[in-house]
C-alpha atoms as a PDB file:
ATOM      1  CA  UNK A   1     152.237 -60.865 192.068  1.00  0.00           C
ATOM      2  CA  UNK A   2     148.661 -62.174 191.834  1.00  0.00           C
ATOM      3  CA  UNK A   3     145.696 -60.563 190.930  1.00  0.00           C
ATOM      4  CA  UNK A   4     145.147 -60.330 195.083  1.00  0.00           C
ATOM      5  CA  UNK A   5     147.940 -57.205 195.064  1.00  0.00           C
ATOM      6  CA  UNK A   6     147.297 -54.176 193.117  1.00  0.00           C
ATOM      7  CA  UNK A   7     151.106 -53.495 191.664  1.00  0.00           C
ATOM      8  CA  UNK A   8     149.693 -49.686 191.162  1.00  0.00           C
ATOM      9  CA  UNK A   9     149.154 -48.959 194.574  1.00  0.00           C
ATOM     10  CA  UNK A  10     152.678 -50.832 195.685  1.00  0.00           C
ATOM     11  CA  UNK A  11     151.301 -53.959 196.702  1.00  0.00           C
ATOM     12  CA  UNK A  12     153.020 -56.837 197.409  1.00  0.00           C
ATOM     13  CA  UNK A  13     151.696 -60.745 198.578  1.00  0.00           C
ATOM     14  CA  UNK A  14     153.140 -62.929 200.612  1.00  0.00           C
ATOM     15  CA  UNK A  15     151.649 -66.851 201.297  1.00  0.00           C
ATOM     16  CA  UNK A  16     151.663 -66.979 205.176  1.00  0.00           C
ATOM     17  CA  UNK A  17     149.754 -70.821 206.696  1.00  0.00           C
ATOM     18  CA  UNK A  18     148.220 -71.285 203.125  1.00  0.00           C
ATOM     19  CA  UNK A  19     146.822 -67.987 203.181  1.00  0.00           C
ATOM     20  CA  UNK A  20     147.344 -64.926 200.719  1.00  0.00           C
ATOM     21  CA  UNK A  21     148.479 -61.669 202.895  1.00  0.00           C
ATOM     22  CA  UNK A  22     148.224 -58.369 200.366  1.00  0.00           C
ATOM     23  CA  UNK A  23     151.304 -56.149 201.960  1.00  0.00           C
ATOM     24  CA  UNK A  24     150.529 -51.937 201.267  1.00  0.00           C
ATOM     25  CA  UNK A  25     153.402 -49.599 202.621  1.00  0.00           C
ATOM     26  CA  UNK A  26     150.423 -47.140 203.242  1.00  0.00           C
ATOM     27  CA  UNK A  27     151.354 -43.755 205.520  1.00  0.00           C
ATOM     28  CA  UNK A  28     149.924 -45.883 208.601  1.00  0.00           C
ATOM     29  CA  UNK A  29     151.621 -48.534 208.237  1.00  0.00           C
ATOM     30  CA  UNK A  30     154.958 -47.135 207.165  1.00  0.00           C
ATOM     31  CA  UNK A  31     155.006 -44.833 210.660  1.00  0.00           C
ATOM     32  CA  UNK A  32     154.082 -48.064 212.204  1.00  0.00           C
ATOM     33  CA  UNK A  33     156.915 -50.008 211.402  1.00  0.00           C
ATOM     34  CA  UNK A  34     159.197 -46.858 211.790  1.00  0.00           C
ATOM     35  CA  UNK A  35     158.092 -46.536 215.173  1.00  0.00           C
ATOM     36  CA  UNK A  36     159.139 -49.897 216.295  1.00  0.00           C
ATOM     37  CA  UNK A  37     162.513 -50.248 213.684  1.00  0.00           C
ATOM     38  CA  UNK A  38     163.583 -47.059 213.456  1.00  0.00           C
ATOM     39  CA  UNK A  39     163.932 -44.365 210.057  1.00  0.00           C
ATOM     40  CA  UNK A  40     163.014 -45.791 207.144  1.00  0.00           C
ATOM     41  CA  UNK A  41     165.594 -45.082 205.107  1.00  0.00           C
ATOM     42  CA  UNK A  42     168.122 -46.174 207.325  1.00  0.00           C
ATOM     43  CA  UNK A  43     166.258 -49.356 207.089  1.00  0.00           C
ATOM     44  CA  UNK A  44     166.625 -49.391 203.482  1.00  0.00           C
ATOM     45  CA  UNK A  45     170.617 -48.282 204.115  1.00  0.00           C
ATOM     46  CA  UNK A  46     170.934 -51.722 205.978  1.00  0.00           C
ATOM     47  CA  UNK A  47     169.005 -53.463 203.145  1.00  0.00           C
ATOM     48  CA  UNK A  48     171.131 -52.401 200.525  1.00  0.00           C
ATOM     49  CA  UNK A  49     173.824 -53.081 202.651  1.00  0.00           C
ATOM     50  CA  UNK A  50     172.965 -56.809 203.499  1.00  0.00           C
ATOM     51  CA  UNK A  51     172.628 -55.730 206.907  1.00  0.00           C
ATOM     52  CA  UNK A  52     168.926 -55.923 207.373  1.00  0.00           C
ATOM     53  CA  UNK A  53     167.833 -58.480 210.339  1.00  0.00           C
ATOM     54  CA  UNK A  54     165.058 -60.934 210.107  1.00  0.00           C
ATOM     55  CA  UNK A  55     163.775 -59.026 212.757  1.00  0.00           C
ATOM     56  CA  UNK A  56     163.120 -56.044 210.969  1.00  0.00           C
ATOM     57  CA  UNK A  57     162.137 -57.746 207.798  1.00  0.00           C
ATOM     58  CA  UNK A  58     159.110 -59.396 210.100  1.00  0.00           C
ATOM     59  CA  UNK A  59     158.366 -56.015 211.674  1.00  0.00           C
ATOM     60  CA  UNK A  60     157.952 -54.221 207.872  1.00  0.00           C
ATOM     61  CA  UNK A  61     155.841 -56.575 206.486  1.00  0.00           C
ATOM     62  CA  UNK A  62     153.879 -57.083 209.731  1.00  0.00           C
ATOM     63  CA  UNK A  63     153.353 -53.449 209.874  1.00  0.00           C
ATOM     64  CA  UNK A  64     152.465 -53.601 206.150  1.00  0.00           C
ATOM     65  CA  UNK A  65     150.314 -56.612 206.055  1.00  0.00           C
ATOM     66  CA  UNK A  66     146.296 -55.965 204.875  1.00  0.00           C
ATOM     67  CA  UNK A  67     143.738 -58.237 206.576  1.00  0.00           C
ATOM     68  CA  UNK A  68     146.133 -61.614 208.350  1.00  0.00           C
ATOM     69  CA  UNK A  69     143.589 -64.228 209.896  1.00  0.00           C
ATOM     70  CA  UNK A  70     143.278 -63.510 213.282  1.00  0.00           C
ATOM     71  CA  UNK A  71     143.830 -66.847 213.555  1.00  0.00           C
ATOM     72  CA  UNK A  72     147.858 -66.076 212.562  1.00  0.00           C
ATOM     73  CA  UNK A  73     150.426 -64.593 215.040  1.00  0.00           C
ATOM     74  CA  UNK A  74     153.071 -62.511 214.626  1.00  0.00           C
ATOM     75  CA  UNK A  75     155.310 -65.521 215.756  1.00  0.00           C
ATOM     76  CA  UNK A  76     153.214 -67.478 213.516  1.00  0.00           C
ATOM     77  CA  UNK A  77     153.874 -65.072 210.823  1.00  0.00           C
ATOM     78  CA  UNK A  78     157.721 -64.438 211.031  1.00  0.00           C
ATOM     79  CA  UNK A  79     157.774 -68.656 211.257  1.00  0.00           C
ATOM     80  CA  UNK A  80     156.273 -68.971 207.926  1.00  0.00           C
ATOM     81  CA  UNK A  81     158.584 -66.657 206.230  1.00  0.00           C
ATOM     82  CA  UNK A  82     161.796 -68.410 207.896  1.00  0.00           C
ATOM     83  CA  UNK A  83     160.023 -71.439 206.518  1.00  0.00           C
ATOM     84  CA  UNK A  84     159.817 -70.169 203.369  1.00  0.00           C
ATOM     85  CA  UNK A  85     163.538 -68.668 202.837  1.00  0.00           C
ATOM     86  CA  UNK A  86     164.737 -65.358 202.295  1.00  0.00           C
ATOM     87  CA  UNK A  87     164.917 -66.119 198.479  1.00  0.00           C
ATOM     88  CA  UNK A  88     161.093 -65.867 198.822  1.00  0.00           C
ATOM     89  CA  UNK A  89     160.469 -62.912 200.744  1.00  0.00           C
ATOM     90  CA  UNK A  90     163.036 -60.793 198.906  1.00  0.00           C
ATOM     91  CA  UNK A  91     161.015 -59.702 195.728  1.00  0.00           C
ATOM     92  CA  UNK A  92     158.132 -58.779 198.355  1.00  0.00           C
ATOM     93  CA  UNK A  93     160.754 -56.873 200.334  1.00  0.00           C
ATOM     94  CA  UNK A  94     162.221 -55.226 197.082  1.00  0.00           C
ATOM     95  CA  UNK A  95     158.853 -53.838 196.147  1.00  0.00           C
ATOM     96  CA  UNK A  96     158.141 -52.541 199.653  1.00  0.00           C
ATOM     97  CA  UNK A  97     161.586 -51.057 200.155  1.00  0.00           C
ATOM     98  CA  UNK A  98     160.679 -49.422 195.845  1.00  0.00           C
ATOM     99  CA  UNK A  99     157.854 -48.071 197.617  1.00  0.00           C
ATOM    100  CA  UNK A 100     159.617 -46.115 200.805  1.00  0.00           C
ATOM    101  CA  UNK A 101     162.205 -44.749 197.874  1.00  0.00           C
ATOM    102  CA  UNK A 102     159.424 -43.819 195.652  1.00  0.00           C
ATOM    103  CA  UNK A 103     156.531 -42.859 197.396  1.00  0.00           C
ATOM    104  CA  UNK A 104     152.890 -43.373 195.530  1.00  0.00           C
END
């Protein structure tokens, strides 16, 4: 990652309509996403499984996401990571899924 996401603090980036968007699993966010997805680590069960839907992958890093423009959607946002490929978002997902395991 860039110099925009502090590794320390479990940051992850992700490039969303040219923009850089700093992901944090932070205690807010994390209850966020597991409010709308469901437990945590039966979201990292279905990861590790291959089972994990796009869906859900848009929901944790949604959740996760720093400052977005307010100028990008959600739809907007879940677009430009289809766009983009799951090869891309993966090592963002793997360090946010380290970070549920882990804990900081």
């Amino acid at each position: 990652m860039s110099a925009l996401a502090n590794p320390v603090r479990g940051e992850a980036e992700v490039r969303i309509a040219g923009e850089t968007i700093v992901l944090r699993p932070s205690f807010a966010a994390l209850v966020a996403a597991e409010g709308e997805i469901g437990p945590l680590f039966a979201l990292v069960e279905r990861a590790a499984a291959g089972a994990l839907s796009l869906g859900e992958l848009v929901a944790l890093f949604w959740h996760c996401q720093g400052e977005t423009p307010a100028a990008i959607t959600r739809a907007q946002f879940g677009e430009a990571l289809v766009e983009q490929g799951l090869a891309a978002a993966t090592p963002v997902l793997r360090v946010l899924l380290g970070q549920i395991l882990a804990g900081r």
